[in-house]
PDB file of N, CA and C in Angstrom:
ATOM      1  N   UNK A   1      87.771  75.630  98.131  1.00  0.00           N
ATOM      2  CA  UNK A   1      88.169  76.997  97.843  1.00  0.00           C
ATOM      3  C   UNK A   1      88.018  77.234  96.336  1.00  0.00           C
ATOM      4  N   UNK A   2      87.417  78.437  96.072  1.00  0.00           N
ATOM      5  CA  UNK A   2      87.206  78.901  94.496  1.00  0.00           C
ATOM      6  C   UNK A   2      88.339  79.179  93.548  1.00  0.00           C
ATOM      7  N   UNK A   3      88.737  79.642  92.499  1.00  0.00           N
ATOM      8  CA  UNK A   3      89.881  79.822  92.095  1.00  0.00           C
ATOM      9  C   UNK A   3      90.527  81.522  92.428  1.00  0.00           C
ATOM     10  N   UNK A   4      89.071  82.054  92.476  1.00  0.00           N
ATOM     11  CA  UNK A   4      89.809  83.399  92.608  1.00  0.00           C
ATOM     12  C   UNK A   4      90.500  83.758  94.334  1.00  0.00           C
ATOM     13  N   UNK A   5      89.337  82.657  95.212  1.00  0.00           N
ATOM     14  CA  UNK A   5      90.113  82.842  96.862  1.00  0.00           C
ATOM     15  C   UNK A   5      91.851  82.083  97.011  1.00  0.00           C
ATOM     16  N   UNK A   6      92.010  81.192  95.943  1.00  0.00           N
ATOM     17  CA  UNK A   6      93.284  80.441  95.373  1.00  0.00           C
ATOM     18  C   UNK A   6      94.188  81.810  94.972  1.00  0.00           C
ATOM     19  N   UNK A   7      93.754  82.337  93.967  1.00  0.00           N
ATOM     20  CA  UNK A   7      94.829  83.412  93.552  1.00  0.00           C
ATOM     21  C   UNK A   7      94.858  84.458  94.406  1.00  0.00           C
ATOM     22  N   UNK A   8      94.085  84.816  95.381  1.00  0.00           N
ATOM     23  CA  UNK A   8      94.406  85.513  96.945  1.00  0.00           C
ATOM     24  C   UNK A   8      95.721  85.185  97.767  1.00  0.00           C
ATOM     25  N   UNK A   9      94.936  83.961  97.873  1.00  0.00           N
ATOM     26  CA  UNK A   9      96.200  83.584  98.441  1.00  0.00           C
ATOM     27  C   UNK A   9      97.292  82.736  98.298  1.00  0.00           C
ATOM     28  N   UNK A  10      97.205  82.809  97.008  1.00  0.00           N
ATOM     29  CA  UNK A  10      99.097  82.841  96.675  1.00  0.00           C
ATOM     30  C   UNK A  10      99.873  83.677  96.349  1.00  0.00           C
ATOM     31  N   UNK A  11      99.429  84.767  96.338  1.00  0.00           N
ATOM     32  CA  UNK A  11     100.051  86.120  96.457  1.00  0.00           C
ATOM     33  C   UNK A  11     101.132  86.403  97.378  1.00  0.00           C
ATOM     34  N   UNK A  12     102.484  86.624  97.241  1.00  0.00           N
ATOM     35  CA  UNK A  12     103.274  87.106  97.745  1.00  0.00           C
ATOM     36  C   UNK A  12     102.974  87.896  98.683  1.00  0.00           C
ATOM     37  N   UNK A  13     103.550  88.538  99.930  1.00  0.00           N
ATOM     38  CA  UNK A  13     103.400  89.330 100.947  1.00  0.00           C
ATOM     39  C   UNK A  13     104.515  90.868 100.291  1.00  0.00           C
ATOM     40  N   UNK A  14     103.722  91.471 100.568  1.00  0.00           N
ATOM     41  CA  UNK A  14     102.617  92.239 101.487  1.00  0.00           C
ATOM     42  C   UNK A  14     101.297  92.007 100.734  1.00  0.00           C
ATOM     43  N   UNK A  15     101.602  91.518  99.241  1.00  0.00           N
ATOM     44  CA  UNK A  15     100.160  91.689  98.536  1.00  0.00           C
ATOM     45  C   UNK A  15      99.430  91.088  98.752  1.00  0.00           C
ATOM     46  N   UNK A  16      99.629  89.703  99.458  1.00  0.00           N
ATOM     47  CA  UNK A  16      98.822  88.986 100.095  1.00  0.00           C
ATOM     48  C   UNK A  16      97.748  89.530 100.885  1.00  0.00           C
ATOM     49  N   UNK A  17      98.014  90.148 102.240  1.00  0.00           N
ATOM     50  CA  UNK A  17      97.432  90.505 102.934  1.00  0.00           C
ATOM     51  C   UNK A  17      96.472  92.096 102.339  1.00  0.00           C
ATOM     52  N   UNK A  18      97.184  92.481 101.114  1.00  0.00           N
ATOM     53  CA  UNK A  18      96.336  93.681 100.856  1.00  0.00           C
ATOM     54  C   UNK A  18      95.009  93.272 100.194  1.00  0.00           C
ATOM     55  N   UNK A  19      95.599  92.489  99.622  1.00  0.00           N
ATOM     56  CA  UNK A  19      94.177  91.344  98.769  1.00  0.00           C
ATOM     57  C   UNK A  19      93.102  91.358  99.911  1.00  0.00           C
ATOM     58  N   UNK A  20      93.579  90.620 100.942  1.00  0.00           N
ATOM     59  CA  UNK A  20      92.639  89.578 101.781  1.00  0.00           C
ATOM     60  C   UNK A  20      91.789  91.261 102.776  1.00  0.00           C
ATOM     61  N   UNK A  21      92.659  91.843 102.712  1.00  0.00           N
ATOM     62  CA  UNK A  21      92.197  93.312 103.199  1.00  0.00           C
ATOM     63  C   UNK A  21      90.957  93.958 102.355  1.00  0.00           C
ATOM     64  N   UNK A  22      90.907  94.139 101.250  1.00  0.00           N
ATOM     65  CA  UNK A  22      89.923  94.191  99.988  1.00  0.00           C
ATOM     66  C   UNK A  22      89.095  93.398 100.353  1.00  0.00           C
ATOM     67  N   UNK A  23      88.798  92.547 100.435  1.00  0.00           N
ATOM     68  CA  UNK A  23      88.252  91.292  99.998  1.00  0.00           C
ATOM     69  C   UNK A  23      87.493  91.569 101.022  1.00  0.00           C
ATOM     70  N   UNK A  24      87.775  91.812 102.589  1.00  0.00           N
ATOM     71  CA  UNK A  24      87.186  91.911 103.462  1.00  0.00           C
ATOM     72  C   UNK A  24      86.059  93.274 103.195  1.00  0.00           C
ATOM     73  N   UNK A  25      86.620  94.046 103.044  1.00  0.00           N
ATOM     74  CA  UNK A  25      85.863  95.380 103.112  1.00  0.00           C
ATOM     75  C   UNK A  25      84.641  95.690 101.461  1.00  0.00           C
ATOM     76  N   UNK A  26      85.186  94.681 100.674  1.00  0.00           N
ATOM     77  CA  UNK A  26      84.516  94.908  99.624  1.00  0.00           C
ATOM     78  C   UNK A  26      83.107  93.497 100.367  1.00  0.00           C
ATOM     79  N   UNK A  27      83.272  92.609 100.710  1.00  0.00           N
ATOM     80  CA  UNK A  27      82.668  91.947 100.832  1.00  0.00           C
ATOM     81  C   UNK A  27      81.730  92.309 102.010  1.00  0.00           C
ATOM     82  N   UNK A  28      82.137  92.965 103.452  1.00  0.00           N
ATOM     83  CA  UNK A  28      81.199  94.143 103.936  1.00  0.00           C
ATOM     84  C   UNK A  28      80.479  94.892 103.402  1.00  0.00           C
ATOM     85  N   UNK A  29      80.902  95.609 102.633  1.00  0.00           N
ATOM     86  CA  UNK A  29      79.826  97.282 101.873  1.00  0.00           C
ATOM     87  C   UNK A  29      79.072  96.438 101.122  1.00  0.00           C
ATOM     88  N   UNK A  30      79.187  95.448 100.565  1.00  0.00           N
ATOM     89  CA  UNK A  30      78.601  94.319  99.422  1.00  0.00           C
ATOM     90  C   UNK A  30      78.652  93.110  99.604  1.00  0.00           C
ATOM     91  N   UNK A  31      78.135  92.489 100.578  1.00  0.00           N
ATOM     92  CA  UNK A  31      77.296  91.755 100.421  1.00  0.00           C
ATOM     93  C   UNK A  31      76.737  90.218  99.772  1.00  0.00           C
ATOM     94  N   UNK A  32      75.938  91.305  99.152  1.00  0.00           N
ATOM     95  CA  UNK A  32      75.197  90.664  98.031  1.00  0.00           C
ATOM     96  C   UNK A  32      75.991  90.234  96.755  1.00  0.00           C
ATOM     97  N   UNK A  33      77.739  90.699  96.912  1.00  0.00           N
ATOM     98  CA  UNK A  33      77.984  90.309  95.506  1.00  0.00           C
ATOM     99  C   UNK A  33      78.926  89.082  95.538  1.00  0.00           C
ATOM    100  N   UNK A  34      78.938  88.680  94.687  1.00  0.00           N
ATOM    101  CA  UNK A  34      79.893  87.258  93.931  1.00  0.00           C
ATOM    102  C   UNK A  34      80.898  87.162  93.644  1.00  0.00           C
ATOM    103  N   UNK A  35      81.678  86.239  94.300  1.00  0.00           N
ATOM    104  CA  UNK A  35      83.277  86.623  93.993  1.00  0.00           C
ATOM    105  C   UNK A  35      83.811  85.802  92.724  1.00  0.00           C
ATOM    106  N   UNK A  36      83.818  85.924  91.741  1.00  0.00           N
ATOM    107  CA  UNK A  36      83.473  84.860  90.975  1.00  0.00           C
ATOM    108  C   UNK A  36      85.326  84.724  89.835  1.00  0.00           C
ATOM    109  N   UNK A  37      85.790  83.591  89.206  1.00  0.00           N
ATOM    110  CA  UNK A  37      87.300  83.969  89.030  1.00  0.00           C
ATOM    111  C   UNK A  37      87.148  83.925  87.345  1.00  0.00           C
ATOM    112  N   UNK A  38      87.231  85.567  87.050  1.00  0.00           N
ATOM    113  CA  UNK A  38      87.289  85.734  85.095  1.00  0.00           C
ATOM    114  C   UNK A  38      88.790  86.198  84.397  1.00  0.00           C
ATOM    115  N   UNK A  39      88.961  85.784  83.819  1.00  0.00           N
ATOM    116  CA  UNK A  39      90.177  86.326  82.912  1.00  0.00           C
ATOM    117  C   UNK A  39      91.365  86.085  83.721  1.00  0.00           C
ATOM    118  N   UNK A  40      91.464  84.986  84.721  1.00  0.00           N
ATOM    119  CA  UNK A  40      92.497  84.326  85.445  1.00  0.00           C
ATOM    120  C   UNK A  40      92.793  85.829  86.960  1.00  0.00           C
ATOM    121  N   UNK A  41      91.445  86.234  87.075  1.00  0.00           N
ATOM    122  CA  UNK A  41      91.631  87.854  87.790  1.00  0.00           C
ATOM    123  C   UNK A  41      90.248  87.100  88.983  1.00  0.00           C
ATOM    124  N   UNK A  42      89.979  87.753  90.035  1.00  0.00           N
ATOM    125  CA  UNK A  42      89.156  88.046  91.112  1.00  0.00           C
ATOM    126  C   UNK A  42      88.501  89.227  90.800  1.00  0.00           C
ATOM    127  N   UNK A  43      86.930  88.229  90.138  1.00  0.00           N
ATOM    128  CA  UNK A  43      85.783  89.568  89.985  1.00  0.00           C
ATOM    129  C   UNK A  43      84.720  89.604  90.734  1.00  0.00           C
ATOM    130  N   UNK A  44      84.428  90.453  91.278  1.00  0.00           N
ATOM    131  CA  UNK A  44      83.096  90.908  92.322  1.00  0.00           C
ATOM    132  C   UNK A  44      82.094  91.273  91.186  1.00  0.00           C
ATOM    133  N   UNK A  45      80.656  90.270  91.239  1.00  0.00           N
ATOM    134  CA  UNK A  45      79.621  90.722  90.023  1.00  0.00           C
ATOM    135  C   UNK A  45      78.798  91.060  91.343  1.00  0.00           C
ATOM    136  N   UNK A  46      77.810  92.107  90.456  1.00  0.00           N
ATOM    137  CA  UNK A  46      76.507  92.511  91.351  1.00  0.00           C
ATOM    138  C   UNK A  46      75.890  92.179  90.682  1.00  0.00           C
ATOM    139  N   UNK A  47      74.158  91.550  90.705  1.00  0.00           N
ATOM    140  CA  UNK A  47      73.100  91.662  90.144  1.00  0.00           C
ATOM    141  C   UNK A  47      73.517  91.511  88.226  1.00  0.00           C
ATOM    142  N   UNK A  48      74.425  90.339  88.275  1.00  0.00           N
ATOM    143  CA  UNK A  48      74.953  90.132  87.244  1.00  0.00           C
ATOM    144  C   UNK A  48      75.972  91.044  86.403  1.00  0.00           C
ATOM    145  N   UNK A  49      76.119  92.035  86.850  1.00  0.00           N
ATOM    146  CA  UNK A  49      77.210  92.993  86.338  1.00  0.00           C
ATOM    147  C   UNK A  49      78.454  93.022  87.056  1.00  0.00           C
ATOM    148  N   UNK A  50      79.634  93.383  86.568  1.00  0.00           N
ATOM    149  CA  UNK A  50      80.976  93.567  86.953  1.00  0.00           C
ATOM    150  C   UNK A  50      81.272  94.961  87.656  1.00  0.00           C
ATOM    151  N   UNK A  51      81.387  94.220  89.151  1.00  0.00           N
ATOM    152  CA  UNK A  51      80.873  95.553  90.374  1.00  0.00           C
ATOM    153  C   UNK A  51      82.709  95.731  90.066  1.00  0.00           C
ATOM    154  N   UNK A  52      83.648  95.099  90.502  1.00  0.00           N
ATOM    155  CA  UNK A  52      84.947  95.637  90.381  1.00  0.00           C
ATOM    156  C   UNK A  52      85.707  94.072  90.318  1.00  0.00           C
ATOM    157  N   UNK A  53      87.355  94.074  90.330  1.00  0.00           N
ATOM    158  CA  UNK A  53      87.902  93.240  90.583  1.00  0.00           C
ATOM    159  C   UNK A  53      89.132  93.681  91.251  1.00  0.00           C
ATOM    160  N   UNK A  54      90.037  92.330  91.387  1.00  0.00           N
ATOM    161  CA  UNK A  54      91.484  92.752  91.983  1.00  0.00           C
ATOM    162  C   UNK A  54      91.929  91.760  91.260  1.00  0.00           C
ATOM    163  N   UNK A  55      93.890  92.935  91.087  1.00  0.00           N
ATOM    164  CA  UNK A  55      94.282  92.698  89.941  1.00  0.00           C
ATOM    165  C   UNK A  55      96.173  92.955  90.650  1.00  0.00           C
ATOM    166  N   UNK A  56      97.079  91.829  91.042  1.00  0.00           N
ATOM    167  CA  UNK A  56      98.232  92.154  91.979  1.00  0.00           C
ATOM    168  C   UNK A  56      99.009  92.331  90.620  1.00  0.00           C
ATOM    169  N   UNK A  57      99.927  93.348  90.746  1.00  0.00           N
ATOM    170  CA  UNK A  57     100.718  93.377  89.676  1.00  0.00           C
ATOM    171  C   UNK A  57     102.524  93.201  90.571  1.00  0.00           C
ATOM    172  N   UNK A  58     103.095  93.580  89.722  1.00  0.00           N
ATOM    173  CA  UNK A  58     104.579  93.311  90.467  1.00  0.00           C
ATOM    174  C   UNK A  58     104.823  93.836  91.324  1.00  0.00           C
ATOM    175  N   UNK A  59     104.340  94.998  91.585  1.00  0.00           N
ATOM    176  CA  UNK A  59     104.971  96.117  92.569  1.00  0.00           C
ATOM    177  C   UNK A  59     103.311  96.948  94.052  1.00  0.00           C
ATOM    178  N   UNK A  60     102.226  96.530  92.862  1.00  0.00           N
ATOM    179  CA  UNK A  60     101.425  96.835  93.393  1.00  0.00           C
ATOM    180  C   UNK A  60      99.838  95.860  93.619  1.00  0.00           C
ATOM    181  N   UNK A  61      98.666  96.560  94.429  1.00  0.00           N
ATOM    182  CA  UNK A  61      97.423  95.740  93.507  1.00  0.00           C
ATOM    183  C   UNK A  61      96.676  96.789  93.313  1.00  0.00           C
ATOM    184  N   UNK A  62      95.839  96.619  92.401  1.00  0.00           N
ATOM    185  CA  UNK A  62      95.134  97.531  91.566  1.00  0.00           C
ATOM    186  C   UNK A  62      93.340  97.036  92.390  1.00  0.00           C
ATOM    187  N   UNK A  63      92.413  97.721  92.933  1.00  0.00           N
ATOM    188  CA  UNK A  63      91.360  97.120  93.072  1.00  0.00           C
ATOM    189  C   UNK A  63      90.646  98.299  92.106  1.00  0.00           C
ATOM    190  N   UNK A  64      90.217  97.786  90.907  1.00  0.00           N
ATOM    191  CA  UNK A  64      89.574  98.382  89.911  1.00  0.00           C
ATOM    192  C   UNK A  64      87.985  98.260  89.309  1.00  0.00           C
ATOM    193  N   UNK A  65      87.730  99.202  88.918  1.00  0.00           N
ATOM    194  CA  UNK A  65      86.490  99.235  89.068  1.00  0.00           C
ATOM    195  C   UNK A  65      85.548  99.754  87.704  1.00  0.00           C
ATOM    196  N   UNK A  66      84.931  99.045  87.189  1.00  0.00           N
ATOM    197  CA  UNK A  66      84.761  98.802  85.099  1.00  0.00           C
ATOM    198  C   UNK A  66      84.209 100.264  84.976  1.00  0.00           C
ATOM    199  N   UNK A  67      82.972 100.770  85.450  1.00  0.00           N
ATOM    200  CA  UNK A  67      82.162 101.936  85.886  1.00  0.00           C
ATOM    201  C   UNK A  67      82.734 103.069  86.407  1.00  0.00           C
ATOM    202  N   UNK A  68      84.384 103.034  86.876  1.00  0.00           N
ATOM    203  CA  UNK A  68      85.162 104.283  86.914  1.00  0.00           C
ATOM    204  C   UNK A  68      84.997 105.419  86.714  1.00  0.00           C
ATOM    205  N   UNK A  69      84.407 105.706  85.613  1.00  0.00           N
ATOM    206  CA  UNK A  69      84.148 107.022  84.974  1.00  0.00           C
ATOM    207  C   UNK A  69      82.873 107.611  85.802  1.00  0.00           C
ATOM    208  N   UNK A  70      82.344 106.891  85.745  1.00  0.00           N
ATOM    209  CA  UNK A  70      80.494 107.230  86.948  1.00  0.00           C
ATOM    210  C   UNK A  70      80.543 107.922  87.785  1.00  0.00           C
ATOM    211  N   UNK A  71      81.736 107.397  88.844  1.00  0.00           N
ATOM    212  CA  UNK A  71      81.900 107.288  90.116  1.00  0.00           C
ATOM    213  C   UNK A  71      82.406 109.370  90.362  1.00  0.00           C
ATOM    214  N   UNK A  72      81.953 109.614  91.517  1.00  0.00           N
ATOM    215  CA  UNK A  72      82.334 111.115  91.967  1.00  0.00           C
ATOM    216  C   UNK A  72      83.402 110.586  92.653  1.00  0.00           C
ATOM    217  N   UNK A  73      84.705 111.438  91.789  1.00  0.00           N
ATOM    218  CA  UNK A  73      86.082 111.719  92.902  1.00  0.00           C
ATOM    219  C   UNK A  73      87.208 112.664  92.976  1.00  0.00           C
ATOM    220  N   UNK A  74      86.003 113.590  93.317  1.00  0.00           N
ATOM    221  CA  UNK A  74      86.420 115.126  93.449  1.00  0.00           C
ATOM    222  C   UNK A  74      88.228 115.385  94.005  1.00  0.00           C
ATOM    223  N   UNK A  75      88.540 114.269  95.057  1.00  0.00           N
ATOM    224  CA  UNK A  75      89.449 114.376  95.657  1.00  0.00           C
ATOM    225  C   UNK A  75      90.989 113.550  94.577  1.00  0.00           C
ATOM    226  N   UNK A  76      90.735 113.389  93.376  1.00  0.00           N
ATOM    227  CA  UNK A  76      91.082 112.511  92.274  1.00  0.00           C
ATOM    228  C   UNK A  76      91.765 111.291  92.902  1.00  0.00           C
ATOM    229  N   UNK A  77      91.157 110.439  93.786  1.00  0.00           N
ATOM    230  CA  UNK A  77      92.037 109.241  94.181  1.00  0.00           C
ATOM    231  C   UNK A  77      92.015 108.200  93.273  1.00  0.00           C
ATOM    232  N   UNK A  78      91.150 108.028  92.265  1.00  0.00           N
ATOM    233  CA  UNK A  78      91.062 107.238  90.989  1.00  0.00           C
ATOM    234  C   UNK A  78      92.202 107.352  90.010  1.00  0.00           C
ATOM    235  N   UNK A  79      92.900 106.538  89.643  1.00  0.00           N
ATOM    236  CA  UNK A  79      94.055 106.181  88.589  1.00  0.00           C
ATOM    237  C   UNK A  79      93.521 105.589  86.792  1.00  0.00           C
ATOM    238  N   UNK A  80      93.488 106.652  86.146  1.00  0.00           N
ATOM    239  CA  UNK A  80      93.259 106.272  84.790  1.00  0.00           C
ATOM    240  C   UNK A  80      93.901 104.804  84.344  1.00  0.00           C
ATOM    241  N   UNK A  81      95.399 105.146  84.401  1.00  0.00           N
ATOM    242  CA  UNK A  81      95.777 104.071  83.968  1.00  0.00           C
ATOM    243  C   UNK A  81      96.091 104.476  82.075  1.00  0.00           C
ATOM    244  N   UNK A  82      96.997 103.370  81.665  1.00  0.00           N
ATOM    245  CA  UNK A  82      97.276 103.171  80.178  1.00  0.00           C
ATOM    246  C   UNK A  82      95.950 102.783  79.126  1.00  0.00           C
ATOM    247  N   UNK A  83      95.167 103.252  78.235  1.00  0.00           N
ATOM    248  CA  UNK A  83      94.530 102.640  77.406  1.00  0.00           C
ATOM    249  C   UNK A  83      92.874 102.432  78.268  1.00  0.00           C
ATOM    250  N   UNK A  84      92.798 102.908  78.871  1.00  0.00           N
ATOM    251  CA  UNK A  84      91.783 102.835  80.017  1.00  0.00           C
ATOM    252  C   UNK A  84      90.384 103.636  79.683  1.00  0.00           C
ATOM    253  N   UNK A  85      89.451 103.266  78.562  1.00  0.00           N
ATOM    254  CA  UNK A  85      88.069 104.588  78.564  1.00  0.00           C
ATOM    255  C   UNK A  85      87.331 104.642  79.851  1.00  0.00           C
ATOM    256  N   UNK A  86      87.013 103.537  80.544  1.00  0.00           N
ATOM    257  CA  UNK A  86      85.814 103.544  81.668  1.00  0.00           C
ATOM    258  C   UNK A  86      86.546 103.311  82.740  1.00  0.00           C
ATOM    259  N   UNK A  87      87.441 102.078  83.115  1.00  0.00           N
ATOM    260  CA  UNK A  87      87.879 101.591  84.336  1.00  0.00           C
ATOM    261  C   UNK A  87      89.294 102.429  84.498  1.00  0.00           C
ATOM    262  N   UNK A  88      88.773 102.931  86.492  1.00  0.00           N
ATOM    263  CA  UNK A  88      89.789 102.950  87.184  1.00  0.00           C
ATOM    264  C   UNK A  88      89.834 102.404  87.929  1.00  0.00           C
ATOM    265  N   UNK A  89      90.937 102.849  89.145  1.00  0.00           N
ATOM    266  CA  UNK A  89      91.426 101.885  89.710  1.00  0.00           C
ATOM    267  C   UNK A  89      91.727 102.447  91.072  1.00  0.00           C
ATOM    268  N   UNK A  90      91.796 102.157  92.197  1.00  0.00           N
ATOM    269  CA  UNK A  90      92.639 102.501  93.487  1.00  0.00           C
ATOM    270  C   UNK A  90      93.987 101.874  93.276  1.00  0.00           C
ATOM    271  N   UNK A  91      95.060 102.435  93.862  1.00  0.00           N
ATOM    272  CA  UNK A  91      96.547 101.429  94.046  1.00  0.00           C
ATOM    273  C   UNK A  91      96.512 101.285  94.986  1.00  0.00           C
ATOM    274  N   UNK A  92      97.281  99.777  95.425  1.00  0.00           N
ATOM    275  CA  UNK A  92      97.992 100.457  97.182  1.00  0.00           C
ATOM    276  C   UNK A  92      99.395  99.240  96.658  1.00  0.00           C
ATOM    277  N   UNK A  93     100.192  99.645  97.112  1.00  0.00           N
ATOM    278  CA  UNK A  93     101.558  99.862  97.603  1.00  0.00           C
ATOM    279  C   UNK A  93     102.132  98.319  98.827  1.00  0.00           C
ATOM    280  N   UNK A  94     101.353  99.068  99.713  1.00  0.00           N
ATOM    281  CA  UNK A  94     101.385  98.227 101.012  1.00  0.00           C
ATOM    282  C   UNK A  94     100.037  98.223 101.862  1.00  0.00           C
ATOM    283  N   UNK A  95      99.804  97.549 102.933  1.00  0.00           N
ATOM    284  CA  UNK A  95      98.595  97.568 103.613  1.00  0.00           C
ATOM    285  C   UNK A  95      98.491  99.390 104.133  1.00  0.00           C
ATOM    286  N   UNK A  96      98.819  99.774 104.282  1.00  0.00           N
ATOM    287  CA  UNK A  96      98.955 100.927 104.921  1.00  0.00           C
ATOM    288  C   UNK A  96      98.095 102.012 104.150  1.00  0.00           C
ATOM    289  N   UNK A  97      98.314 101.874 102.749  1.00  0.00           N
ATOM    290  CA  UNK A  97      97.622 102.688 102.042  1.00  0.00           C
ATOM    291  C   UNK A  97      96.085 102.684 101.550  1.00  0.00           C
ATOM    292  N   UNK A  98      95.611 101.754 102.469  1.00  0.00           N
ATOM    293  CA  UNK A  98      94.098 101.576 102.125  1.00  0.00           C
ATOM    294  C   UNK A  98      93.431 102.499 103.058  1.00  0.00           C
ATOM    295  N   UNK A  99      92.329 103.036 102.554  1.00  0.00           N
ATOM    296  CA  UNK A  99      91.995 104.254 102.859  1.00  0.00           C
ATOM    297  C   UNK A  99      90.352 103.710 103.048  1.00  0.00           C
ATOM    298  N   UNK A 100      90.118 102.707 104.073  1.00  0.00           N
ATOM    299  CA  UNK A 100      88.713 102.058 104.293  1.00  0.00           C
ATOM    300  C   UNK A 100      87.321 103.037 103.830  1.00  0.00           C
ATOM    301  N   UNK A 101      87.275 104.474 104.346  1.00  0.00           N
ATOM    302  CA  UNK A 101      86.489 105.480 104.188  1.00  0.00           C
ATOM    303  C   UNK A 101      86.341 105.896 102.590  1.00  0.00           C
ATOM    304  N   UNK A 102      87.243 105.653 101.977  1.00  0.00           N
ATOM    305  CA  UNK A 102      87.336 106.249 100.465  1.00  0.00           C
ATOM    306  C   UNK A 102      86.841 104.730  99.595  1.00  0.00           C
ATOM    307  N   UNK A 103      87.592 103.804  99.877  1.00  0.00           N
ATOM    308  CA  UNK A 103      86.693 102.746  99.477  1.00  0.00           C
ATOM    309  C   UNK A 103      86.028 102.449  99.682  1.00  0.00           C
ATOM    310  N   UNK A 104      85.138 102.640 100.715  1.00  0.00           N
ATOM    311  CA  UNK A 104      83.528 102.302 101.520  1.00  0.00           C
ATOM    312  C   UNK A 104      82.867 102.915 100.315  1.00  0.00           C
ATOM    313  N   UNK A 105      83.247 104.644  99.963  1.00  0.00           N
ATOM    314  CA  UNK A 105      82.051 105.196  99.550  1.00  0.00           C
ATOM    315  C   UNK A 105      82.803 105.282  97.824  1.00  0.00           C
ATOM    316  N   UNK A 106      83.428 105.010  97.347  1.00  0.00           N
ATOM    317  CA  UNK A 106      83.227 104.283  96.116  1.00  0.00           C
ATOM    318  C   UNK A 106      82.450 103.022  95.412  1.00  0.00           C
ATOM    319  N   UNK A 107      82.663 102.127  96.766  1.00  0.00           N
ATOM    320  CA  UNK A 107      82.171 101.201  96.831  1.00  0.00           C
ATOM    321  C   UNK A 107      80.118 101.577  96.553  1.00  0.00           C
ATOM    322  N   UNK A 108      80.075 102.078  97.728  1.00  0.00           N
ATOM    323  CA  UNK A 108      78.429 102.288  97.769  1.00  0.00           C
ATOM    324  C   UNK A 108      78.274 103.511  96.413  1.00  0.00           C
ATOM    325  N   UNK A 109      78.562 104.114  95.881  1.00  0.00           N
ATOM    326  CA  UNK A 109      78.349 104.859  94.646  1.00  0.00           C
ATOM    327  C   UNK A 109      78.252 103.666  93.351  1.00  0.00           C
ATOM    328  N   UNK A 110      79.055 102.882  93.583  1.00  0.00           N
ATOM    329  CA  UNK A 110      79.375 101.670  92.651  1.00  0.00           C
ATOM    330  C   UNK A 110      77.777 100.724  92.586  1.00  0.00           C
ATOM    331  N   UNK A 111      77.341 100.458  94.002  1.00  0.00           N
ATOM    332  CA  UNK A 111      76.137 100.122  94.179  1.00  0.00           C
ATOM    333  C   UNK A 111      75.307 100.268  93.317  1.00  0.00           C
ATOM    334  N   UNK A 112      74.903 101.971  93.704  1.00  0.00           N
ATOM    335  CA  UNK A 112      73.729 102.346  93.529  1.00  0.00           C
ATOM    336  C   UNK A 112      73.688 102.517  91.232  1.00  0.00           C
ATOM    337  N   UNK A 113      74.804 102.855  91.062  1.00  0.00           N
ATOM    338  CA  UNK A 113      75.036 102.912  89.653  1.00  0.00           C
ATOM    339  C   UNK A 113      74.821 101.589  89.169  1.00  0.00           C
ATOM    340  N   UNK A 114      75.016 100.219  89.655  1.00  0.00           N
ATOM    341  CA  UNK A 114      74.369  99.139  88.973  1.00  0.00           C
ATOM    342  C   UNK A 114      73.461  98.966  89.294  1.00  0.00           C
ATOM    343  N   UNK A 115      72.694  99.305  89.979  1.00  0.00           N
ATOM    344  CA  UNK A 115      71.071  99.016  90.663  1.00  0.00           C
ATOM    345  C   UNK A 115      70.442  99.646  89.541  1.00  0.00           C
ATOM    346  N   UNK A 116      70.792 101.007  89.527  1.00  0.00           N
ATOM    347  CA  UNK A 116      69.813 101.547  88.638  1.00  0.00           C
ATOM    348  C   UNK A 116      69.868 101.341  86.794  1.00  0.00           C
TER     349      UNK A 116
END
């Protein structure tokens, strides 16, 4: 096991399972990317760039994303955050609040912006 599938799962519950929830669906829409463990955090690289990571904090997890600013989200589900120029972030709370459809197509916008 890698270090970042290690810091998955030692995550406390519920965050546990919100992780491993991510992990699943980011690793569906993508594939092709690398789960690779930087700054003691779980980072997804594409084609050598930093597609997003996950990031459990006390209360929540953050699945954030460096290219934030790029991304269309008319519906503002993106979280600035403190001190933040480029990266946002999704929250969730509990499993409940993952919104598979809204992260699918962040996700694939995220794609196509490091491809090109």
């Amino acid at each position: 096991m890698n270090p970042a599938e290690t810091y998955i799962l030692s995550q406390p519950e519920p965050f546990k399972r919100i992780l491993l929830e991510l992990q699943v669906i980011i690793e569906h829409t993508a594939p092709e990317a690398e789960l690779l463990y930087k700054w003691h955090l779980p980072f997804y690289y594409l084609n050598g760039k930093m597609f997003c990571f996950l990031n459990f904090r006390k209360r929540f997890v953050d699945l954030s994303f460096v290219y934030g600013t790029d991304l269309n989200d008319p519906d503002k589900h993106l979280i600035a955050g403190e001190n933040r120029k480029r990266l946002r972030s999704l929250r969730y709370h509990k499993l409940e609040d993952i919104d598979a459809e809204v992260l699918i197509e962040f996700l694939k916008q995220l794609k196509v912006l490091i491809k090109n």
